[in-house]
Protein backbone atom coordinates (compact mmCIF):
# COMPACT_ATOMS: atom_id res chain seq x y z
CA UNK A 1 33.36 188.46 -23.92
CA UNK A 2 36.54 189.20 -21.80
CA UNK A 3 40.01 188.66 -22.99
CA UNK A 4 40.62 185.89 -20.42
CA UNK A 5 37.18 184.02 -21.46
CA UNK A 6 38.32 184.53 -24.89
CA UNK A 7 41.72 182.56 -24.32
CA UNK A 8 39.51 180.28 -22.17
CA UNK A 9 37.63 178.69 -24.67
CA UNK A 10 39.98 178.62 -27.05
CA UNK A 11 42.18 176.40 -24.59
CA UNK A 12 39.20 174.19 -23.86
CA UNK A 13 38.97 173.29 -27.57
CA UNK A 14 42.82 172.54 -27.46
CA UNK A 15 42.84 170.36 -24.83
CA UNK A 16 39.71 168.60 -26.10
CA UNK A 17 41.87 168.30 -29.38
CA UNK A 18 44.56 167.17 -27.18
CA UNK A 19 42.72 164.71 -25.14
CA UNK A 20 41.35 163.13 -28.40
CA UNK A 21 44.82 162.71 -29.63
CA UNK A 22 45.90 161.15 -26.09
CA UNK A 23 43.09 158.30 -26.50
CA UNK A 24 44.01 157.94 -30.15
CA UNK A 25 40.80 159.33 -31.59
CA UNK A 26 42.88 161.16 -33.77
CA UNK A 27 46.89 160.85 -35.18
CA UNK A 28 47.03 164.10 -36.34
CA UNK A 29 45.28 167.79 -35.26
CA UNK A 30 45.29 171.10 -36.68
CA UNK A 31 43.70 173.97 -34.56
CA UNK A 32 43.59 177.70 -35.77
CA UNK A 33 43.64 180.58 -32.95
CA UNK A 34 45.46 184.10 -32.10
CA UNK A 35 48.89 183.88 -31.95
CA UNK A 36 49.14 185.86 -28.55
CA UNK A 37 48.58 182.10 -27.40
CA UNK A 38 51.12 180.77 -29.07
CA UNK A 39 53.30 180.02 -25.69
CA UNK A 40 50.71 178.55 -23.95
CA UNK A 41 49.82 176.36 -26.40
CA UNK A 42 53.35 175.27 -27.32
CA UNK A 43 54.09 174.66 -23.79
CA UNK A 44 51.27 172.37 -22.88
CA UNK A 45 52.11 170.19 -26.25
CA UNK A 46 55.93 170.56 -25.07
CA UNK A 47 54.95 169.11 -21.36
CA UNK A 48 53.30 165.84 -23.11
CA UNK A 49 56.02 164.97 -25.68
CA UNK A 50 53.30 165.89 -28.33
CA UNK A 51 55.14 167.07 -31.96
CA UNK A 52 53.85 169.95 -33.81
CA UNK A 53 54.18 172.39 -36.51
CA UNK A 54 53.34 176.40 -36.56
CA UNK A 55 51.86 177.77 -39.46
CA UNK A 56 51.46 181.31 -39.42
CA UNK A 57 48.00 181.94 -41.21
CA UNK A 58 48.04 185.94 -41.04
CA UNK A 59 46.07 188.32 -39.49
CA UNK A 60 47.15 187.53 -36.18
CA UNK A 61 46.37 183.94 -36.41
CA UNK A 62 48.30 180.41 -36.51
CA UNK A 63 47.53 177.10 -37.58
CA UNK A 64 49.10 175.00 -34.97
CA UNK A 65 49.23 171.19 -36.07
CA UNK A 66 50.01 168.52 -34.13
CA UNK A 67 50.31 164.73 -33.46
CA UNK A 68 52.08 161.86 -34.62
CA UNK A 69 55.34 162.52 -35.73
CA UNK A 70 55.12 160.33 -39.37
CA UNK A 71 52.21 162.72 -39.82
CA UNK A 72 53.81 165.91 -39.91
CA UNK A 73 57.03 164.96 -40.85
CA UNK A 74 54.69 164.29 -44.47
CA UNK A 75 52.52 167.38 -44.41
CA UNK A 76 55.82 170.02 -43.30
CA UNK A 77 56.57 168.97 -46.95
CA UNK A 78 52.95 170.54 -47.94
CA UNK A 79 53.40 173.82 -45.71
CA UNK A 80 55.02 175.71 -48.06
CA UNK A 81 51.99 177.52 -48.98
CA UNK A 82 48.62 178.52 -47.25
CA UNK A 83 46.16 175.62 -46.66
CA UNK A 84 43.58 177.77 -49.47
CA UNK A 85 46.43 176.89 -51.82
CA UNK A 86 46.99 173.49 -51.77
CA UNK A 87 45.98 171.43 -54.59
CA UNK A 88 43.13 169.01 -54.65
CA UNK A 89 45.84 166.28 -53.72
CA UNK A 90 47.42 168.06 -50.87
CA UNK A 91 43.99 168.82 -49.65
CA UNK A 92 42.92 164.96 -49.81
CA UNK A 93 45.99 164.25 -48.11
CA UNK A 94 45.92 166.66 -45.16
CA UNK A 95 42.09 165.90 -44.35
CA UNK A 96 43.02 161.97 -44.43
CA UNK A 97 45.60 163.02 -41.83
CA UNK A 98 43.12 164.89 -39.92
CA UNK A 99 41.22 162.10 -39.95
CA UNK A 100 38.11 163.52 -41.98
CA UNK A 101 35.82 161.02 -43.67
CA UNK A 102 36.94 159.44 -46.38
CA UNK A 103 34.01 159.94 -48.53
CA UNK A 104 33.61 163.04 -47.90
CA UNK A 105 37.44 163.79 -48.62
CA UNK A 106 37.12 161.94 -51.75
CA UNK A 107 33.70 163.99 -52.94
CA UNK A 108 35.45 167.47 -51.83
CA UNK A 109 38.50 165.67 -53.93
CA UNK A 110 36.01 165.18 -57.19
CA UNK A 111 34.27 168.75 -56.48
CA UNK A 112 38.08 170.39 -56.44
CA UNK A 113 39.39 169.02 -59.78
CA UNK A 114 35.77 170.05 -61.22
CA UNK A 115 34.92 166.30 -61.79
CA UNK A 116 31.85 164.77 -60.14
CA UNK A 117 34.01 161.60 -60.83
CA UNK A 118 30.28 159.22 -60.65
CA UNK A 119 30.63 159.10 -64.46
CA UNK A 120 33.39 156.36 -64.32
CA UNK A 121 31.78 154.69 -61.56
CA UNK A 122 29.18 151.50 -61.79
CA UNK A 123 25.97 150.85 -59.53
């Protein structure tokens, strides 16, 4: 694949992640991609008023959240660390804010602090 169709479908996936925030599918986005398209990114948010953080990930790479405002004012206090190192609360957090299932945040939740948690729940 060419460069160009490289940076190509990476911006289709932003702007689908953009459009979903537009129609308020989602408050809050992360997306991970090369940092050589950083600018372009940054810009298009920048045109449509859209807040965001920069993460740098390594390896050439960024995670580039954004959304509503409320939303990453709460996780900037998280991004202190990479997103491999956040603890089982940060982690619940951040995929709430992403808008992730809630079951399935609180069953990655159980499996992260080792705890299948169904013991102290009834039928």
């Amino acid at each position: 694949m060419l460069q160009s169709e490289v940076m190509l479908v990476d911006m289709k996936v932003l702007t689908e992640q953009i459009y979903q925030y537009k129609k308020g599918v989602r408050r809050m986005s992360l997306y991970t991609f090369n940092k050589k398209y950083e600018r372009f990114a940054v810009m298009r948010l920048q045109h449509q008023n859209i807040s965001y953080l920069i993460q740098p990930v390594g390896n050439g790479s960024i995670n580039l959240f954004f959304g509503k405002k409320e939303c990453l004012d709460a996780i900037s206090h998280m991004l202190t660390k990479p997103l491999h190192q956040f603890s089982p609360e940060e982690d619940f957090i951040l995929g709430t804010l992403l808008g992730y299932d809630v079951c399935m945040q609180c069953e990655r939740y159980c499996l992260r602090k080792k705890d299948n948690c169904s013991r102290k729940t009834a039928v």
